[in-house]
N, C-alpha and C. Protein backbone atom coordinates (compact mmCIF):
# COMPACT_ATOMS: atom_id res chain seq x y z
N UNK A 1 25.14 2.50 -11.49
CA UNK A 1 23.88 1.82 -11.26
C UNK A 1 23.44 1.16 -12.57
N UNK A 2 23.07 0.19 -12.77
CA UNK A 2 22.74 -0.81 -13.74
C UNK A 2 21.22 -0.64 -14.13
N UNK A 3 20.59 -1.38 -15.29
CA UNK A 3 19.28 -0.70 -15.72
C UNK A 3 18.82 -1.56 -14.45
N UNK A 4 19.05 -2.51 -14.34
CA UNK A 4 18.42 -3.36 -13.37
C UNK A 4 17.85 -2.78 -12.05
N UNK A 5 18.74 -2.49 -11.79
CA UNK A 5 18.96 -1.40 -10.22
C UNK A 5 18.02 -0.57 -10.28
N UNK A 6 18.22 0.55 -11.46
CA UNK A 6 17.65 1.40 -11.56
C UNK A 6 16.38 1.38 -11.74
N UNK A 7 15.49 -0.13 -12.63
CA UNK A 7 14.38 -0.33 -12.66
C UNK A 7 13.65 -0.72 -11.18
N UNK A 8 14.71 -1.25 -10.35
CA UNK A 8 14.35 -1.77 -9.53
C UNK A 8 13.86 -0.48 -8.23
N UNK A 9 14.51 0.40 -8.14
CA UNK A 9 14.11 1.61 -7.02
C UNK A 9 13.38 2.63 -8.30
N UNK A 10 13.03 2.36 -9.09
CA UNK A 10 11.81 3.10 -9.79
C UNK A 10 10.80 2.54 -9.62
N UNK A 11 10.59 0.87 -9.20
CA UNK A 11 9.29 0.27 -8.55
C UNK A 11 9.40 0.35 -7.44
N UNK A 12 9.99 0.76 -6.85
CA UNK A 12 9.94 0.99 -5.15
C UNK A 12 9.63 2.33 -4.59
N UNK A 13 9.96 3.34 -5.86
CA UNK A 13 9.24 4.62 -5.38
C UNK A 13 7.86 4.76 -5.94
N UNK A 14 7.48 4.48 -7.26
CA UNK A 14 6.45 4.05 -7.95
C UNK A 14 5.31 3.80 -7.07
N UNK A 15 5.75 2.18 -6.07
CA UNK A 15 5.02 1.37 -5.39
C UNK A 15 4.21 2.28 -3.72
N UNK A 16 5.97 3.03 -3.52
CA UNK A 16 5.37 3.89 -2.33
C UNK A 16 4.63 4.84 -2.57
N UNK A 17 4.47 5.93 -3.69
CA UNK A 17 3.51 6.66 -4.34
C UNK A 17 2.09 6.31 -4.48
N UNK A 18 1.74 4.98 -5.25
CA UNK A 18 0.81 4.51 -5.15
C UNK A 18 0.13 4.29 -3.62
N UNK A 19 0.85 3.70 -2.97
CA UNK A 19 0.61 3.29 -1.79
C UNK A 19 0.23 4.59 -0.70
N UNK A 20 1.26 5.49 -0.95
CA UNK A 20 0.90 6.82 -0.06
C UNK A 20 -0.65 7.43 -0.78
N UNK A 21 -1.05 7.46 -2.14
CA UNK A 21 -2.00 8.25 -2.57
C UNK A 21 -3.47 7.23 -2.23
N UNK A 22 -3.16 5.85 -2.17
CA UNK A 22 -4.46 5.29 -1.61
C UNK A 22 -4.84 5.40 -0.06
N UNK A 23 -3.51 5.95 0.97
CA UNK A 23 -3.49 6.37 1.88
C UNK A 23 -3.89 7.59 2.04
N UNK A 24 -3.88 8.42 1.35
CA UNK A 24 -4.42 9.82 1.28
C UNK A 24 -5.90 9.74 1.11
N UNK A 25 -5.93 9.07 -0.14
CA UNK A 25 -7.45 9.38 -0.07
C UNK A 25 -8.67 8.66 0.92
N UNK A 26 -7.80 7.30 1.30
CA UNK A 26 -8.69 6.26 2.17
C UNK A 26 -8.87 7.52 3.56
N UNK A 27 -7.86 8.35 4.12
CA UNK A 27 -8.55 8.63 5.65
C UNK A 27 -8.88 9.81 5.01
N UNK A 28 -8.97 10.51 3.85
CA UNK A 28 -9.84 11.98 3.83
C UNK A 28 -11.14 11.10 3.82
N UNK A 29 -11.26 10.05 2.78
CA UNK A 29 -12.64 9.62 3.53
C UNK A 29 -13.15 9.07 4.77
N UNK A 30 -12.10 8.54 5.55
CA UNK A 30 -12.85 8.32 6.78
C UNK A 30 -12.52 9.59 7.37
N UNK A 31 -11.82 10.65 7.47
CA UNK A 31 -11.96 11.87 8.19
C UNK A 31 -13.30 12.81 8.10
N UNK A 32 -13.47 12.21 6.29
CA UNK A 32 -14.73 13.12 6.25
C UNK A 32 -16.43 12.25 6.26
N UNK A 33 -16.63 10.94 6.67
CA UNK A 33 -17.77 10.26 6.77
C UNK A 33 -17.31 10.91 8.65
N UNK A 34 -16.48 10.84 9.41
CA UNK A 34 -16.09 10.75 10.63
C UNK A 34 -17.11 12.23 10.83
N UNK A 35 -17.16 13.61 10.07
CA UNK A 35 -17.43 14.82 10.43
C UNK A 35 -18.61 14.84 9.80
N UNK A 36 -19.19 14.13 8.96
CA UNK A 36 -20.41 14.63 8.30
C UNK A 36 -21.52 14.27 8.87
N UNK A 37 -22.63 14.43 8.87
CA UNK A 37 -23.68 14.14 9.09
C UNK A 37 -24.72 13.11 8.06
N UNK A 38 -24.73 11.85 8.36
CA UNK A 38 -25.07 10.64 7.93
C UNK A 38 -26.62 10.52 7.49
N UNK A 39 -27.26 10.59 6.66
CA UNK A 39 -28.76 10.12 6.80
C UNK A 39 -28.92 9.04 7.52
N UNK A 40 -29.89 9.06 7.86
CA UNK A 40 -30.32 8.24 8.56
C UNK A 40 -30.94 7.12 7.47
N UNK A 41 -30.88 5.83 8.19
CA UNK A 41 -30.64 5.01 7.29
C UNK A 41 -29.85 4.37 6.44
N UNK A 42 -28.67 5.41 6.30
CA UNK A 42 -27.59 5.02 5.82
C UNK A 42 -26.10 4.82 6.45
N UNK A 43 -26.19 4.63 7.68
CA UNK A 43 -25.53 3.64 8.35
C UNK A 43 -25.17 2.60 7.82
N UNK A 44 -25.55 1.87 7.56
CA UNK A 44 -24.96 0.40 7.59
C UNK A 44 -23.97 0.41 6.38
N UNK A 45 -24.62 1.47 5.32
CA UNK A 45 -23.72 1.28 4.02
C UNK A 45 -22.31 2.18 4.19
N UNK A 46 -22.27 3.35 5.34
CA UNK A 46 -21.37 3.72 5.31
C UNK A 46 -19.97 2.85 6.03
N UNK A 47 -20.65 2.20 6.96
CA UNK A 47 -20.10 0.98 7.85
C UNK A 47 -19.57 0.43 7.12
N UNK A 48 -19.88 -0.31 5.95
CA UNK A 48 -19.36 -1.16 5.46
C UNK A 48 -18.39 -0.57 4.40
N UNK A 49 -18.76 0.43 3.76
CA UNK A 49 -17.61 1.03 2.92
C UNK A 49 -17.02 1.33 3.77
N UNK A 50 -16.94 2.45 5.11
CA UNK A 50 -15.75 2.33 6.11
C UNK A 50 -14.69 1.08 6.37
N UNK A 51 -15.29 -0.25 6.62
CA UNK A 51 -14.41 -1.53 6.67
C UNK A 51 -13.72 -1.84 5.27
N UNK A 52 -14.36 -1.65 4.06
CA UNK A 52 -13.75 -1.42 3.44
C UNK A 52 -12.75 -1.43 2.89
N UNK A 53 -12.74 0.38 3.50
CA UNK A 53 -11.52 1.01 2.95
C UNK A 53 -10.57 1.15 3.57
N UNK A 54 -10.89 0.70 4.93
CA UNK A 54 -9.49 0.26 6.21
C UNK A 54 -9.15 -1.22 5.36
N UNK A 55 -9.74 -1.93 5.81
CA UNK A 55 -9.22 -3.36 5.14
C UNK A 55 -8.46 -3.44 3.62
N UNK A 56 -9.09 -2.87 2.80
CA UNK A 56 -8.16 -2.04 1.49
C UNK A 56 -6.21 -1.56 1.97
N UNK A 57 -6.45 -0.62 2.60
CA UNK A 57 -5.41 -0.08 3.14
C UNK A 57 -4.36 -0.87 3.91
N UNK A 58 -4.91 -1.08 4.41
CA UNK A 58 -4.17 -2.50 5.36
C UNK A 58 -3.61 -3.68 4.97
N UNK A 59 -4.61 -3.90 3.69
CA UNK A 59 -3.67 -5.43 3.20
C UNK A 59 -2.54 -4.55 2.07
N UNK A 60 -2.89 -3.85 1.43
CA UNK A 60 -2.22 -2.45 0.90
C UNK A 60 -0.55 -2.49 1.07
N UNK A 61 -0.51 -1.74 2.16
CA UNK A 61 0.41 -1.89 3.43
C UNK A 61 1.37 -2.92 3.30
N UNK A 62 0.97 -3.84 4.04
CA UNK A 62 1.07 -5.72 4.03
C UNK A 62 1.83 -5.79 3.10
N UNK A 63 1.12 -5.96 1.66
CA UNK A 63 1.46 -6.26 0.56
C UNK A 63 2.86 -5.63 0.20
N UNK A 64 2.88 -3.56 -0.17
CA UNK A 64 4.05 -3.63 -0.65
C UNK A 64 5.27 -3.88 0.58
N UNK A 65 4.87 -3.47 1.94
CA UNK A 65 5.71 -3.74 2.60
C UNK A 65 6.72 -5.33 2.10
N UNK A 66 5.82 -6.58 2.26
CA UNK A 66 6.34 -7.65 1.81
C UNK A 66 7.16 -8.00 0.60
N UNK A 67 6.20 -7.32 -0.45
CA UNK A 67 6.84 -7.61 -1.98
C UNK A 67 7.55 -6.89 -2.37
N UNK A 68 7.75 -5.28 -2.10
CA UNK A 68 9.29 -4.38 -2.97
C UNK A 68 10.07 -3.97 -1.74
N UNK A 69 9.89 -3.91 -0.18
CA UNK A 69 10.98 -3.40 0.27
C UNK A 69 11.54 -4.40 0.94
N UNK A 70 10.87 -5.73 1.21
CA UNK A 70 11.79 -7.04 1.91
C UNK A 70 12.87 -7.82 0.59
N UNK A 71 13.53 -8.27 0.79
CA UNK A 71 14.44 -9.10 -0.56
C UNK A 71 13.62 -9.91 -0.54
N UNK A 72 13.82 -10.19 -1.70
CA UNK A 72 13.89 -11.38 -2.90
C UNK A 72 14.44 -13.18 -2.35
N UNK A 73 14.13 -14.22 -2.31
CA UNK A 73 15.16 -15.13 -2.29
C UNK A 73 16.19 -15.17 -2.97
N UNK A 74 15.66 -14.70 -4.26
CA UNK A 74 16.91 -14.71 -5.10
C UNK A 74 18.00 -13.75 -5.00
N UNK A 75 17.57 -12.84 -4.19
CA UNK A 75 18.47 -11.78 -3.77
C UNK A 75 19.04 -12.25 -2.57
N UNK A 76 18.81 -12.40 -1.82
CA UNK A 76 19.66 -13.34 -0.79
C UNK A 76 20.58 -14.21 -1.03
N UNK A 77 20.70 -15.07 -2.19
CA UNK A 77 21.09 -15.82 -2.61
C UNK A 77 22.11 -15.23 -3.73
N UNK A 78 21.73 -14.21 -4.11
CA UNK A 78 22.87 -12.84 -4.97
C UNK A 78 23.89 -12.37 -4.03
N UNK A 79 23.56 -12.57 -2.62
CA UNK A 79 24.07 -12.13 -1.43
C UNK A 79 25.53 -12.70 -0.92
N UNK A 80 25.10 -14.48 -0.79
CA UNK A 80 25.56 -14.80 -0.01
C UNK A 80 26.76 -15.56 -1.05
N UNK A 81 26.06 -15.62 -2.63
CA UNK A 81 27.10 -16.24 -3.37
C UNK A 81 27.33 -15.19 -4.12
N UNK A 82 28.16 -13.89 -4.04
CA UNK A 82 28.07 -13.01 -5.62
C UNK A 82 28.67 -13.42 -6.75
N UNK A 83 29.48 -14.52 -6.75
CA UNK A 83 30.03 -14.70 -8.20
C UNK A 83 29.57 -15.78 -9.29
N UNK A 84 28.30 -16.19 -8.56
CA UNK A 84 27.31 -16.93 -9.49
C UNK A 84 26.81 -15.99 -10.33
């Protein structure tokens, strides 16, 4: 395995780590706004930090899904010509 390589699935576990621990903490908080008991009045602000932190998560998601576990063009292109 080459440093390359090797740098390369050290950002891909890195990336899923990150990604799993903002997942952790995003639904303990909606698990726990979900069980608590809300003042009153403070609805709307929990609402909106709820959207939030789904919408957080979600583009989250999106993101590393797209950028470290799909290829590269240039990796495709490492692919289809390897002796460039």
């Amino acid at each position: 395995m080459t440093k390359e390589e090797a740098l390369k699935a050290w950002k891909q576990k890195f990336a899923l780590r990150i990604l799993g621990g903002m997942a952790l903490l995003g639904l303990t908080y909606l698990l726990a706004i979900s069980f608590m008991k809300i003042p009153e009045g403070n609805e709307r602000i929990v609402d909106t930090t709820q959207g939030f932190v789904m919408g957080t998560l979600l583009s989250s998601i999106i993101s590393v899904l797209t950028s470290y576990l799909l290829p590269s063009e240039k990796e495709d292109e490492e692919r289809k010509n390897p002796n460039i």
